[in-house]
N, C-alpha and C. Protein backbone atom coordinates (compact mmCIF):
# COMPACT_ATOMS: atom_id res chain seq x y z
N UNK A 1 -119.70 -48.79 72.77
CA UNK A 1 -119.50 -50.18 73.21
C UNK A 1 -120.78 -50.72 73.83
N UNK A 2 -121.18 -51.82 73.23
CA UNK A 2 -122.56 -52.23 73.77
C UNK A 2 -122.22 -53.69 74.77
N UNK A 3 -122.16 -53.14 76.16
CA UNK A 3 -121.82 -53.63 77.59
C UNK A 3 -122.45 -55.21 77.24
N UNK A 4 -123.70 -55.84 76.80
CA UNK A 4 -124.18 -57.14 76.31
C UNK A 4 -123.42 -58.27 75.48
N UNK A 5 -123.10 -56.97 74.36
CA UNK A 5 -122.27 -58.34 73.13
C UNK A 5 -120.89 -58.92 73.95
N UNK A 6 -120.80 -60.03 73.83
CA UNK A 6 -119.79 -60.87 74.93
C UNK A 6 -119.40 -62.12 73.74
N UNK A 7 -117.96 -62.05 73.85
CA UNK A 7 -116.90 -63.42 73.10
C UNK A 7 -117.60 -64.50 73.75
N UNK A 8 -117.57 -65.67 73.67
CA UNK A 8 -117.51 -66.91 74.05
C UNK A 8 -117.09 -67.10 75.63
N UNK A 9 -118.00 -67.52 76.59
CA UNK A 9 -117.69 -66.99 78.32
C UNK A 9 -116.23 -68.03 78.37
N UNK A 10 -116.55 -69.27 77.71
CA UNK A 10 -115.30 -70.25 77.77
C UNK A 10 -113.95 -69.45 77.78
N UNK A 11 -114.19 -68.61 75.98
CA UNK A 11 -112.83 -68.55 75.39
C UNK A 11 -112.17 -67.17 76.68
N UNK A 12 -112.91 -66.59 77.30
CA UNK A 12 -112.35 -65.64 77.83
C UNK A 12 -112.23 -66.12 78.98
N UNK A 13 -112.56 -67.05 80.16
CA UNK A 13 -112.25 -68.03 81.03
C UNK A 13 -110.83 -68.22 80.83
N UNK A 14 -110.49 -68.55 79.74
CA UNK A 14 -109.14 -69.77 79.27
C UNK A 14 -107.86 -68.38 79.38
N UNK A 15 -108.85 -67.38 78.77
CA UNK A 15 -107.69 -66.04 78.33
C UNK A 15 -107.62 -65.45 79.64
N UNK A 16 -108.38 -65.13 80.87
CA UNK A 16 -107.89 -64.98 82.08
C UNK A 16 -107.20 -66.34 82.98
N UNK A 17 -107.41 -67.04 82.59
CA UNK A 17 -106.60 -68.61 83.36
C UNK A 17 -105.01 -68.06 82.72
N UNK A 18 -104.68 -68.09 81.59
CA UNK A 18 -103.13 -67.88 81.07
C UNK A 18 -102.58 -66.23 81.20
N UNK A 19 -103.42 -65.36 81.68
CA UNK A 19 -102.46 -64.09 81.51
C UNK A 19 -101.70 -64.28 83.23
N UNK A 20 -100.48 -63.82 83.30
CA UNK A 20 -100.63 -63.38 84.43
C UNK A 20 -101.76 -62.13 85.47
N UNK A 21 -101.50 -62.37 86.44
CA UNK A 21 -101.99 -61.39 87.64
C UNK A 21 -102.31 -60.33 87.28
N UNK A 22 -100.81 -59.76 86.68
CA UNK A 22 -100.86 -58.46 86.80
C UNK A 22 -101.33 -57.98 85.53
N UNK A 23 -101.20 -58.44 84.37
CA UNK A 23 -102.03 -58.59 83.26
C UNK A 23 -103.32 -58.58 82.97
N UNK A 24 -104.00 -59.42 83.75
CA UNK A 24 -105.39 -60.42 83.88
C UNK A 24 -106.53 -59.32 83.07
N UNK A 25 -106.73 -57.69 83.74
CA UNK A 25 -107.19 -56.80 83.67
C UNK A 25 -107.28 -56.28 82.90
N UNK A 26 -105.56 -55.56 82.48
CA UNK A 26 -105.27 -55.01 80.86
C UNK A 26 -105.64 -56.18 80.02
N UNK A 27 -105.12 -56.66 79.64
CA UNK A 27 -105.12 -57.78 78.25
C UNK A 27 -106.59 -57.95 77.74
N UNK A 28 -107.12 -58.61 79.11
CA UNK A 28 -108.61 -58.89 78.78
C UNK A 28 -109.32 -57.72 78.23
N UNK A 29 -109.19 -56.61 78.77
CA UNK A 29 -109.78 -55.76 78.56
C UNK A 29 -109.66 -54.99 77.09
N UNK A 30 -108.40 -54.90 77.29
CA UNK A 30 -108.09 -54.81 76.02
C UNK A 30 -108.51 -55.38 74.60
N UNK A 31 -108.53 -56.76 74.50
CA UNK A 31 -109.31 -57.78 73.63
C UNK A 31 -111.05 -57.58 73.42
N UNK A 32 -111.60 -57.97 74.72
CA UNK A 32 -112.82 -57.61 74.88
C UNK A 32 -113.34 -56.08 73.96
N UNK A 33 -112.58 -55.33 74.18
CA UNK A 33 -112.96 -53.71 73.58
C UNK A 33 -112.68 -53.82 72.39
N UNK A 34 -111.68 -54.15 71.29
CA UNK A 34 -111.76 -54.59 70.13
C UNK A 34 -112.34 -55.53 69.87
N UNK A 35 -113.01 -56.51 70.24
CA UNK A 35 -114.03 -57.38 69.90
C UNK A 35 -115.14 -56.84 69.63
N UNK A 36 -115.70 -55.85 71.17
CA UNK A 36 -116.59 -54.79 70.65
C UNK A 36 -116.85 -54.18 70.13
N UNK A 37 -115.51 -53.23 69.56
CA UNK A 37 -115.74 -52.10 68.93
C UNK A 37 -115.47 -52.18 67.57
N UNK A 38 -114.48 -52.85 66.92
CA UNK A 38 -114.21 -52.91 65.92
C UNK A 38 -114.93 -54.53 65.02
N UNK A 39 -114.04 -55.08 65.93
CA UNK A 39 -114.31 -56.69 65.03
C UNK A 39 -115.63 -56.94 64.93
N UNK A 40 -116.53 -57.20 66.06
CA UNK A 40 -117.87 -57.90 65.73
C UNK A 40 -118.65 -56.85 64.55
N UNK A 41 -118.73 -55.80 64.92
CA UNK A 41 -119.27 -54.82 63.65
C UNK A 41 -119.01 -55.23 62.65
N UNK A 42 -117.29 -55.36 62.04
CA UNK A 42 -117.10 -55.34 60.89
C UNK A 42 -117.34 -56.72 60.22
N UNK A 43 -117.05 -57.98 61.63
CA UNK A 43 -117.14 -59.18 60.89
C UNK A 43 -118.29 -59.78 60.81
N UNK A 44 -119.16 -59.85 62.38
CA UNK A 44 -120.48 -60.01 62.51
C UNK A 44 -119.67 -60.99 64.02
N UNK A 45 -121.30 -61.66 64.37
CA UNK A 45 -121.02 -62.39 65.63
C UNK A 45 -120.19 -63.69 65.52
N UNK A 46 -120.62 -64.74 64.67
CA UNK A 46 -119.50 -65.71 64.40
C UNK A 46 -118.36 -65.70 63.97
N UNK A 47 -117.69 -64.62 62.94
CA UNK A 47 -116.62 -64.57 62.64
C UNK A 47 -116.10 -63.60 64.03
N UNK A 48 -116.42 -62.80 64.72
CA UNK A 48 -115.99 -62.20 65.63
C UNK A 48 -115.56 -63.35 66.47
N UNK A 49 -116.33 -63.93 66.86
CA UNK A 49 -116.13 -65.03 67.74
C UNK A 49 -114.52 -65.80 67.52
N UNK A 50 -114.92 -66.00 66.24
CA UNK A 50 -113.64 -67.09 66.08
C UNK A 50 -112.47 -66.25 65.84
N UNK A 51 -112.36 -64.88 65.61
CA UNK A 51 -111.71 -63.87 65.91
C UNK A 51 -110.84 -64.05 67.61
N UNK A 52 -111.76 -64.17 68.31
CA UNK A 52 -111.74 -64.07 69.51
C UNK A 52 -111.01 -65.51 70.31
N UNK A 53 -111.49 -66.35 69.98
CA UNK A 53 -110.91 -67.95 70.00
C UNK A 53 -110.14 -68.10 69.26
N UNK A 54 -109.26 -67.20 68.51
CA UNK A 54 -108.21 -67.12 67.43
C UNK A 54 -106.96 -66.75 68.86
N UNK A 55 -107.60 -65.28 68.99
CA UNK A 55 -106.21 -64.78 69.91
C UNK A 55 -106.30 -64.93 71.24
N UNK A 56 -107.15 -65.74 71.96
CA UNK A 56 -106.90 -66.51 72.93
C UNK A 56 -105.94 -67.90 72.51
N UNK A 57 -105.99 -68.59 71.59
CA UNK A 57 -105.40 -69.59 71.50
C UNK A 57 -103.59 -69.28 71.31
N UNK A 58 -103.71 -68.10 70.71
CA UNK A 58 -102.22 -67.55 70.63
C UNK A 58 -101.36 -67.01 72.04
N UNK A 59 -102.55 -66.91 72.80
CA UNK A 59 -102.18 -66.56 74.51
C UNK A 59 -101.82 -67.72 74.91
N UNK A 60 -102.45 -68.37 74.77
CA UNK A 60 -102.01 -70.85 75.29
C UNK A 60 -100.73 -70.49 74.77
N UNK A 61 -100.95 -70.51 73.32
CA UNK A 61 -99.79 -71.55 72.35
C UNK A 61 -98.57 -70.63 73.11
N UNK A 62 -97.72 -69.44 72.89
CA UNK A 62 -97.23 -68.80 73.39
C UNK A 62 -96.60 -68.67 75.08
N UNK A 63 -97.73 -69.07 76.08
CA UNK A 63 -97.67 -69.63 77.54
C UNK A 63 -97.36 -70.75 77.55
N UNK A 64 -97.45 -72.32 76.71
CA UNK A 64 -96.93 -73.21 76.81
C UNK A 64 -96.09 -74.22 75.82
N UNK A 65 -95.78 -73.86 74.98
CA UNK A 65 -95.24 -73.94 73.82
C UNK A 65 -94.20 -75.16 74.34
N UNK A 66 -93.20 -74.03 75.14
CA UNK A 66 -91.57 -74.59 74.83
C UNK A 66 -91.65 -75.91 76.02
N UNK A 67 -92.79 -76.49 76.84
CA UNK A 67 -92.36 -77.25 77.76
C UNK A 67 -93.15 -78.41 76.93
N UNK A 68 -94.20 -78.21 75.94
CA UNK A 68 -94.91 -79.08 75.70
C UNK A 68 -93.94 -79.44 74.45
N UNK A 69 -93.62 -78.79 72.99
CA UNK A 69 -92.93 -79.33 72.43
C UNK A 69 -91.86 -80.29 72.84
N UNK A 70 -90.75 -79.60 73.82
CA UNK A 70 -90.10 -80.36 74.61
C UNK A 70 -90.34 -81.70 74.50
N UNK A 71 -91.20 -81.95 76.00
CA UNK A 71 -91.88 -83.37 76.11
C UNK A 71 -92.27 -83.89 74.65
N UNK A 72 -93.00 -83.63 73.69
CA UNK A 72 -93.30 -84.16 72.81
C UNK A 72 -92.32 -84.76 71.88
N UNK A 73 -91.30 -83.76 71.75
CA UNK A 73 -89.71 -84.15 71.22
C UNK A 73 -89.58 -85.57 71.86
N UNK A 74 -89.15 -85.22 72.89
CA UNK A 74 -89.07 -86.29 73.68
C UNK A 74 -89.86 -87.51 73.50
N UNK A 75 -90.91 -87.34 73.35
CA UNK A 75 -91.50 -88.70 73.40
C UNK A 75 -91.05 -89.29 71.87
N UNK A 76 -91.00 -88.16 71.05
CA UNK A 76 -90.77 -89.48 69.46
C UNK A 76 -89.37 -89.70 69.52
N UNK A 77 -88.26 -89.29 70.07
CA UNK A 77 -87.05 -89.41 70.49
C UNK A 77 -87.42 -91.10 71.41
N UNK A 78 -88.15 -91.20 71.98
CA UNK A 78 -88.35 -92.49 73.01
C UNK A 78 -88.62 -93.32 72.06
N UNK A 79 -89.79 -93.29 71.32
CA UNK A 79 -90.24 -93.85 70.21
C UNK A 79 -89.11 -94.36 69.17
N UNK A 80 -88.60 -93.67 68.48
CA UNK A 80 -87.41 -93.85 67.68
C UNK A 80 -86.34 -94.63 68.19
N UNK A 81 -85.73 -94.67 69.29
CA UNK A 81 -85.21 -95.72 70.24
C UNK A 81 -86.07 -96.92 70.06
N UNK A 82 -87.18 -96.68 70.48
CA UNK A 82 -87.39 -98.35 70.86
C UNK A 82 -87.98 -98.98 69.81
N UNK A 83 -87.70 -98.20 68.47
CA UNK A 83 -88.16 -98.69 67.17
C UNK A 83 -87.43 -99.39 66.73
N UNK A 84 -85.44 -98.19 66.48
CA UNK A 84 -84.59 -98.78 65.86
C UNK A 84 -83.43 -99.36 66.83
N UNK A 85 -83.26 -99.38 67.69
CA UNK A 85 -82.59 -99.52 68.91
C UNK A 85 -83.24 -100.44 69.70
N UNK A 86 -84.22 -101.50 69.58
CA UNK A 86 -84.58 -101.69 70.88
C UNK A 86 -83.76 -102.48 71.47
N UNK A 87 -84.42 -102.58 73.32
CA UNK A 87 -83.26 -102.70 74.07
C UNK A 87 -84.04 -104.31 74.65
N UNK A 88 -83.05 -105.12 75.48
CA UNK A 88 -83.94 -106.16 75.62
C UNK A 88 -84.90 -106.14 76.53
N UNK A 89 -84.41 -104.76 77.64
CA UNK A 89 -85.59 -104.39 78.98
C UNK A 89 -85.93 -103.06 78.69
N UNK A 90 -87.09 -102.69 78.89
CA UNK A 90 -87.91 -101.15 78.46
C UNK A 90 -88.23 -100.65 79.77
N UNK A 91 -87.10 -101.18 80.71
CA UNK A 91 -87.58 -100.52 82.24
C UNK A 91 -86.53 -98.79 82.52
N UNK A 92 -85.48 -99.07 82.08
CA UNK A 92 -84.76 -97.78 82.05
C UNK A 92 -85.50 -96.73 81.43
N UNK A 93 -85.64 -96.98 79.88
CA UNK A 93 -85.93 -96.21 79.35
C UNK A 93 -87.49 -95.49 79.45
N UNK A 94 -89.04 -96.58 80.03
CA UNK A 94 -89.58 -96.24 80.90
C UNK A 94 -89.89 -95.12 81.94
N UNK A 95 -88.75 -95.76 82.78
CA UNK A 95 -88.64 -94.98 83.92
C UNK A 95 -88.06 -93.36 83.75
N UNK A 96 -87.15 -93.48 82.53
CA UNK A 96 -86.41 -91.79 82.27
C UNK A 96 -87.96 -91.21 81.74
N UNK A 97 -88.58 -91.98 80.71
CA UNK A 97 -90.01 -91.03 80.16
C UNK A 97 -91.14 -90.61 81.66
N UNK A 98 -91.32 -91.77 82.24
CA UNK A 98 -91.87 -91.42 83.19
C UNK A 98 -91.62 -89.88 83.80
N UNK A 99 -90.39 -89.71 84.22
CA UNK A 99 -89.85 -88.88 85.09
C UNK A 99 -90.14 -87.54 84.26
N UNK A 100 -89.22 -87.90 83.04
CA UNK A 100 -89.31 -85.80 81.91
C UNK A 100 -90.98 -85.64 82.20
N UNK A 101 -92.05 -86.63 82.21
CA UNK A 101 -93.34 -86.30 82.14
C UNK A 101 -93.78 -85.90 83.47
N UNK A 102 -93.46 -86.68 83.87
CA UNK A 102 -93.94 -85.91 85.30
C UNK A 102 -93.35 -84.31 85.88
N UNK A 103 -91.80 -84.76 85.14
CA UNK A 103 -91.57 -83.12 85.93
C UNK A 103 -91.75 -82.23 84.60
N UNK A 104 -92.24 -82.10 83.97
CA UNK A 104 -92.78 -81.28 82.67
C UNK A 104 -94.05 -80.64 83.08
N UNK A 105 -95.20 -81.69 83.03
CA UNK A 105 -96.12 -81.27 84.06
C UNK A 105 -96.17 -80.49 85.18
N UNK A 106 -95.78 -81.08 85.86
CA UNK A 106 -95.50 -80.18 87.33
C UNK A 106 -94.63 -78.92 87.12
N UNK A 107 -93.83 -78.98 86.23
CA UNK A 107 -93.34 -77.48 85.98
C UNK A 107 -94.30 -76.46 85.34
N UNK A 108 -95.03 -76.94 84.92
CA UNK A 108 -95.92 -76.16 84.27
C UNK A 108 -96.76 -76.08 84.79
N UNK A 109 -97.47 -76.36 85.45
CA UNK A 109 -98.50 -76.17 86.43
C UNK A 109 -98.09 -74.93 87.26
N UNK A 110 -96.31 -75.18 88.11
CA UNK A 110 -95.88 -74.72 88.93
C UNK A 110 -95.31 -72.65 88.38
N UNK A 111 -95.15 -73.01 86.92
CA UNK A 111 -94.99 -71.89 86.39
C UNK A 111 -96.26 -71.34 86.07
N UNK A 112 -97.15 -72.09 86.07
CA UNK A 112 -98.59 -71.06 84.89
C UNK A 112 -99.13 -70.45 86.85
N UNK A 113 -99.39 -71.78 87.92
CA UNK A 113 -99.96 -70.81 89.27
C UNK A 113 -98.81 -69.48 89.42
N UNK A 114 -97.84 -69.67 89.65
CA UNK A 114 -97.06 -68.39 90.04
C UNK A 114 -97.28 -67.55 89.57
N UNK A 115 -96.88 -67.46 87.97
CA UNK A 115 -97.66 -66.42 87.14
C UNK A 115 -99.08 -65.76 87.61
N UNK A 116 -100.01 -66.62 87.46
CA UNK A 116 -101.40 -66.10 87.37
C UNK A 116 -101.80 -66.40 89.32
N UNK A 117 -101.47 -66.78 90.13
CA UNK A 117 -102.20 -67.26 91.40
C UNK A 117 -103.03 -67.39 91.27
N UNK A 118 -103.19 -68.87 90.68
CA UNK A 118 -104.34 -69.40 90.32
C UNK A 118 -104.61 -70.64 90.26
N UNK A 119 -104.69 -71.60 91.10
CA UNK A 119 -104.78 -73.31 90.84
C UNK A 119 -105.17 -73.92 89.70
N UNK A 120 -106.25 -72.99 89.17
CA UNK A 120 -106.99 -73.59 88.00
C UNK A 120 -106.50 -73.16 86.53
N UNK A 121 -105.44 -71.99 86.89
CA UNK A 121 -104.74 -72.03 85.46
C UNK A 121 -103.82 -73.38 85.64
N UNK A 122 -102.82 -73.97 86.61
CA UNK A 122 -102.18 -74.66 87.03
C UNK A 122 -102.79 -75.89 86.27
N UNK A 123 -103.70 -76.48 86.39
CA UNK A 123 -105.17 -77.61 85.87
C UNK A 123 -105.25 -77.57 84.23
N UNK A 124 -105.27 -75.96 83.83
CA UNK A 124 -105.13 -75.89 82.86
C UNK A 124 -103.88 -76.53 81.77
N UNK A 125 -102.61 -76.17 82.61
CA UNK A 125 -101.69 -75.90 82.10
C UNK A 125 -100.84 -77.10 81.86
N UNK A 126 -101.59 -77.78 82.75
CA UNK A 126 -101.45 -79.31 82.65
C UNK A 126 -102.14 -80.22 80.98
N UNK A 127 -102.99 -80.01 81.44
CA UNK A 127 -103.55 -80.07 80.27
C UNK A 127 -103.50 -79.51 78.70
N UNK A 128 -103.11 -78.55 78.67
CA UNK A 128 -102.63 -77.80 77.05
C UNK A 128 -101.56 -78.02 77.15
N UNK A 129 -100.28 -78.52 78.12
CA UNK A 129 -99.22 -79.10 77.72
C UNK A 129 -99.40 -80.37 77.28
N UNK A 130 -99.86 -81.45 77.83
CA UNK A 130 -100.24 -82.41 77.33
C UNK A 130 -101.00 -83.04 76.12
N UNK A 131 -102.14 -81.80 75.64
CA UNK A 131 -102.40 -81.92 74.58
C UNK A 131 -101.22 -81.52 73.27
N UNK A 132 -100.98 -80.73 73.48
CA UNK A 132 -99.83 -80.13 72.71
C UNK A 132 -98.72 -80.92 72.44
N UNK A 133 -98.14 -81.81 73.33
CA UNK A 133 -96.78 -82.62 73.07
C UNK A 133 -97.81 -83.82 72.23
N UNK A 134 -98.73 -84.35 72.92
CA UNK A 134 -99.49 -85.10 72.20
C UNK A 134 -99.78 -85.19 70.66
N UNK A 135 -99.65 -83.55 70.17
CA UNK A 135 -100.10 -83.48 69.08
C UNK A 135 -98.74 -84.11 68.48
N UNK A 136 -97.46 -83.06 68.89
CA UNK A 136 -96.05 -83.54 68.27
C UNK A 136 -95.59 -84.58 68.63
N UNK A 137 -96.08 -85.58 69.22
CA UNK A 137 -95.75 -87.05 69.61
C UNK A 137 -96.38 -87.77 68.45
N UNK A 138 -97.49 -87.72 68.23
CA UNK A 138 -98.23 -88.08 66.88
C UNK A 138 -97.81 -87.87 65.86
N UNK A 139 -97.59 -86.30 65.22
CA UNK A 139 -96.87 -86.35 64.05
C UNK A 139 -95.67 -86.95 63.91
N UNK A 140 -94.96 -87.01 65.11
CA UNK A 140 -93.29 -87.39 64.90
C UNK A 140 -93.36 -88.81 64.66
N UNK A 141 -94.49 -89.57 65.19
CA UNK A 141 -93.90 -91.15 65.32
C UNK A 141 -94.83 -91.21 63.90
N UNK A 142 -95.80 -90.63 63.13
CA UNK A 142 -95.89 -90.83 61.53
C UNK A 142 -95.12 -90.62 60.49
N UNK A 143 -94.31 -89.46 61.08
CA UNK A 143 -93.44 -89.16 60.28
C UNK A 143 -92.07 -90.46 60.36
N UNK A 144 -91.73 -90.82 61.45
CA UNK A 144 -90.82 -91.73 61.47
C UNK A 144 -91.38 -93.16 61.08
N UNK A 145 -92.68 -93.87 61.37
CA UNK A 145 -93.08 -94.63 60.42
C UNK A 145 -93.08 -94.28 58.91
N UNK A 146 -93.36 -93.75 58.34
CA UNK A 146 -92.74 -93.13 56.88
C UNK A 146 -91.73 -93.18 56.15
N UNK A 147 -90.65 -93.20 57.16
CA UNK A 147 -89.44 -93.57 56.82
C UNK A 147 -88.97 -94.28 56.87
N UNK A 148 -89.11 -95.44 58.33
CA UNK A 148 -88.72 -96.76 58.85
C UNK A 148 -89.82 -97.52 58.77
N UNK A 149 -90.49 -98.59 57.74
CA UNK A 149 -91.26 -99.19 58.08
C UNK A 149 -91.14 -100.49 57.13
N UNK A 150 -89.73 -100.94 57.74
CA UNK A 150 -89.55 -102.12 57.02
C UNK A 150 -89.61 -103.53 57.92
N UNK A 151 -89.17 -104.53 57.38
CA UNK A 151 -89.88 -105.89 58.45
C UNK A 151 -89.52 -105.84 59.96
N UNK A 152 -87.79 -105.13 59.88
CA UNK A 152 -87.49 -105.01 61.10
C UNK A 152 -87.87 -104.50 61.67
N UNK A 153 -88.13 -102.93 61.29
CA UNK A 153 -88.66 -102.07 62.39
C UNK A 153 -90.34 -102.38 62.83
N UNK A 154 -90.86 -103.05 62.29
CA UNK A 154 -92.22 -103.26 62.17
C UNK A 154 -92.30 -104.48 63.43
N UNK A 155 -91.27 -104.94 63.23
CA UNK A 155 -90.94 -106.28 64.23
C UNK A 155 -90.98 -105.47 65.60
N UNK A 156 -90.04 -104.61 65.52
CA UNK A 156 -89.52 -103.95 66.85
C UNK A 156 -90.18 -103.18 67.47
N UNK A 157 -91.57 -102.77 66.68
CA UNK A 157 -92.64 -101.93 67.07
C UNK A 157 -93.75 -102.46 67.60
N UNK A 158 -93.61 -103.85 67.07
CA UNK A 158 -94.60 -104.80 67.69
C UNK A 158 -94.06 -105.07 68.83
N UNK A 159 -93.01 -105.68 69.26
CA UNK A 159 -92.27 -105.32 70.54
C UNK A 159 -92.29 -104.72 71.65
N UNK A 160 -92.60 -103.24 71.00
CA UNK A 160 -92.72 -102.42 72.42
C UNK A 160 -93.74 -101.75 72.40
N UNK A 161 -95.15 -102.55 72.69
CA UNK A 161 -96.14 -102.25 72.54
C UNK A 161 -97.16 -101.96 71.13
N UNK A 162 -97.01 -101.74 69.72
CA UNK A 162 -97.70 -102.15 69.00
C UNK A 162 -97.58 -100.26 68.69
N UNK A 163 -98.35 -100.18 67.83
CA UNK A 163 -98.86 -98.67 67.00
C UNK A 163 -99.94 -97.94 67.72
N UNK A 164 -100.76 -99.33 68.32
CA UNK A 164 -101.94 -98.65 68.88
C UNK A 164 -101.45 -97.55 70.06
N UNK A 165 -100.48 -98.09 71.08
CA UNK A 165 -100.21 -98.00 71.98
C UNK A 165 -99.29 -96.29 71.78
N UNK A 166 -98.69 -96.32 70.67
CA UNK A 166 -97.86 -95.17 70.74
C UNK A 166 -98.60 -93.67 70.03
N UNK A 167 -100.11 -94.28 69.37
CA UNK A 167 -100.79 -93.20 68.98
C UNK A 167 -101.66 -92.94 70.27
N UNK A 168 -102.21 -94.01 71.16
CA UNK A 168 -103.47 -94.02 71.95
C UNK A 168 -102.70 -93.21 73.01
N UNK A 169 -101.51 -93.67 73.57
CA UNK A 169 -100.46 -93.08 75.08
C UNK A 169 -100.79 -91.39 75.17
N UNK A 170 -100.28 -91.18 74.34
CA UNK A 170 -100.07 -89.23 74.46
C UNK A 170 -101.46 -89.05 74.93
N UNK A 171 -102.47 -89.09 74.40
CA UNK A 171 -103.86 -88.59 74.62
C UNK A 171 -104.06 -88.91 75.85
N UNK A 172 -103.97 -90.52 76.33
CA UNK A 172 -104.37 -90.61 77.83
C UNK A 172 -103.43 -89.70 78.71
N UNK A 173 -103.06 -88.97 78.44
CA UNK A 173 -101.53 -88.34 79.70
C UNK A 173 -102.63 -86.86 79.40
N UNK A 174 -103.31 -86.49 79.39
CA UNK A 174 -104.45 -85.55 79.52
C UNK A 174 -104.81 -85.27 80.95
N UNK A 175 -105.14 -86.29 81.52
CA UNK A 175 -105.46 -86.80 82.57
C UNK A 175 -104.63 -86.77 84.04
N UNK A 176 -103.44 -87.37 83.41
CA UNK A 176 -101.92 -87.13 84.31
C UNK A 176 -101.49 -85.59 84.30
N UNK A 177 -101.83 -85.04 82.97
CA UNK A 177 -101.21 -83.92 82.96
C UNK A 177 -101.77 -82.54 83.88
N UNK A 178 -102.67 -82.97 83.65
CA UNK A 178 -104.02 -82.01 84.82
C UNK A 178 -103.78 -82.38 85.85
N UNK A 179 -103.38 -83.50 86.53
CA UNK A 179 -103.48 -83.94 88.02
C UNK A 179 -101.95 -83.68 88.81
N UNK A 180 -101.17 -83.72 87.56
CA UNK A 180 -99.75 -83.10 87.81
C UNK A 180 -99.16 -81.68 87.87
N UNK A 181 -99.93 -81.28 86.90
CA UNK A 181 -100.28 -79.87 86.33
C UNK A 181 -100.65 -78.82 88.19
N UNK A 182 -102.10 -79.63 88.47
CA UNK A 182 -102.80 -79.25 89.88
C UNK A 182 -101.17 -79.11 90.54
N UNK A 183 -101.24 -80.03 91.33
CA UNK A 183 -100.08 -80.85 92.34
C UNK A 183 -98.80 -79.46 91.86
N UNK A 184 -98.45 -79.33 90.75
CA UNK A 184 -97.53 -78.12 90.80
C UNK A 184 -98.09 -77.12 90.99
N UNK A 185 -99.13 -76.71 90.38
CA UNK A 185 -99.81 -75.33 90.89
C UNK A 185 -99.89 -75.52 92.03
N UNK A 186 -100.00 -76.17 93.27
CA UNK A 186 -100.11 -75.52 94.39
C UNK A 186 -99.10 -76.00 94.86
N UNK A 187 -98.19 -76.41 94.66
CA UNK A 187 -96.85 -75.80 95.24
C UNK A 187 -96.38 -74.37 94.44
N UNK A 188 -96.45 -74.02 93.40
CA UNK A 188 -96.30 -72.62 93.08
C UNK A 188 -97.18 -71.76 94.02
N UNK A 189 -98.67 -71.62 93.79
CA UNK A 189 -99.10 -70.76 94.51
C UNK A 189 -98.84 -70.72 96.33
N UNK A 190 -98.25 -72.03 96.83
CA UNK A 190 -97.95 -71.86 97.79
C UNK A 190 -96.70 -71.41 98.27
N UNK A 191 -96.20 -70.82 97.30
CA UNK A 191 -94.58 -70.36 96.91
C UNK A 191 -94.78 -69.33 96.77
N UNK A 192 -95.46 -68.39 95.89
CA UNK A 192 -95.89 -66.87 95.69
C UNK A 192 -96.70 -66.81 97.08
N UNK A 193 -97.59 -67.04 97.59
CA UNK A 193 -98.27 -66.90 98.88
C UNK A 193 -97.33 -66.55 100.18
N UNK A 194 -96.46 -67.36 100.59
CA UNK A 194 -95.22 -67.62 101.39
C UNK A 194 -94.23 -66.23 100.57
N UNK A 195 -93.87 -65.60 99.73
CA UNK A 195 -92.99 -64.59 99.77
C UNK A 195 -93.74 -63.38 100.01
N UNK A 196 -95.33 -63.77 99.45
CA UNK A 196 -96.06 -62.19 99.57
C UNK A 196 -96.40 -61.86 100.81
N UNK A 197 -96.04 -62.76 102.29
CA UNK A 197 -96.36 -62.67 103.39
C UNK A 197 -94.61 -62.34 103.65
N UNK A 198 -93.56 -63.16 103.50
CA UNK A 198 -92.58 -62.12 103.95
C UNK A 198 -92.22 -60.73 103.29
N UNK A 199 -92.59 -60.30 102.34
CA UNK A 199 -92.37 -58.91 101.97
C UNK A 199 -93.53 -58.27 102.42
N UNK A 200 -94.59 -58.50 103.21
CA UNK A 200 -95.39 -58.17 103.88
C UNK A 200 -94.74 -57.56 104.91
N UNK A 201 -94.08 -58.85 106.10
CA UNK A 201 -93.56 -58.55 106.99
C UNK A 201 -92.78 -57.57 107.24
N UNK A 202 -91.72 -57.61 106.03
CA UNK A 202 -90.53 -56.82 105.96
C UNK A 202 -90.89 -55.37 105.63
């Protein structure tokens, strides 16, 4: 094993941000040593690499999957409402998206710090959820333009904000999602912190 050759400092950053704690050590280590020993030899340095940024990304997708699809469901579910359904006030329905997003975020934040005690997986976790529903917020509302895109619904889309608005939205929540993401991580880590001092005590 030649101690120098090193994956991408990013991609292995991202792969200790998502393992847990108790993990952090094995896993990495684990990866790292077949990167070394086997893969980069056989593939060379760039395909090793993307080797490497292959099964880190399967560590994300896997750690945040089911909260980001979720939300993303959700959002073309919102979408689809206020396409074929719309209502004459968009403040209810608003206010319910508001809320699944915010506490989606913050759950995930609040689950990735506990896991890992780590604020900055928390930051993370905000963020690859958000990208992620983003992605399935996008496909879903093309796919449902595809199907519905006759005068009415075209009417009703202009309505509640336009096309721009329902491709451009997901992406800006990047932003929210990290800052929400934070805000739960440290109430998680201040939750694992607070029990590891009473089983201290005890």
């Amino acid at each position: 094993m030649d101690p120098t050759v090193a994956p991408p400092a990013w991609a292995e950053g991202v792969l200790r941000l998502v393992l847990s704690s108790r993990d952090r050590d094995t896993v990495s280590g684990d990866l790292l040593e077949a990167y070394r020993d086997s893969v980069r030899p056989a593939r060379g340095g760039g395909a090793a690499d993307r080797w490497y940024v292959a099964q880190v990304m399967g560590f994300v997708w896997r750690r945040h999957w089911l909260l980001a699809i979720g939300l993303g469901l959700a959002t073309v579910a919102r979408t689809g409402l206020d396409w074929l359904s719309p209502p004459s006030d968009f403040h209810t329905r608003a206010t319910m998206s508001t809320l699944i997003g915010v506490g989606t975020f913050a759950c995930a934040g609040l689950w990735a710090a506990w896991r890992s005690r780590s604020i900055a997986s928390a930051a993370l976790a905000g963020l690859v959820t958000a990208i992620m529903a983003a992605t399935v917020s996008i496909v879903g509302a093309l796919v449902l333009l595809a199907i519905w895109h006759d005068d009415r619904t075209l009417s009703a889309i202009a309505g509640s904000g336009g096309l721009a608005e329902v491709f451009t939205l997901p992406l800006v929540l990047a932003i929210p999602g990290v800052v929400l993401g934070t805000i739960g991580g440290i109430v998680g880590r201040t939750a694992t912190g607070g029990i590891a001092q009473r089983r201290l005590r005890g």
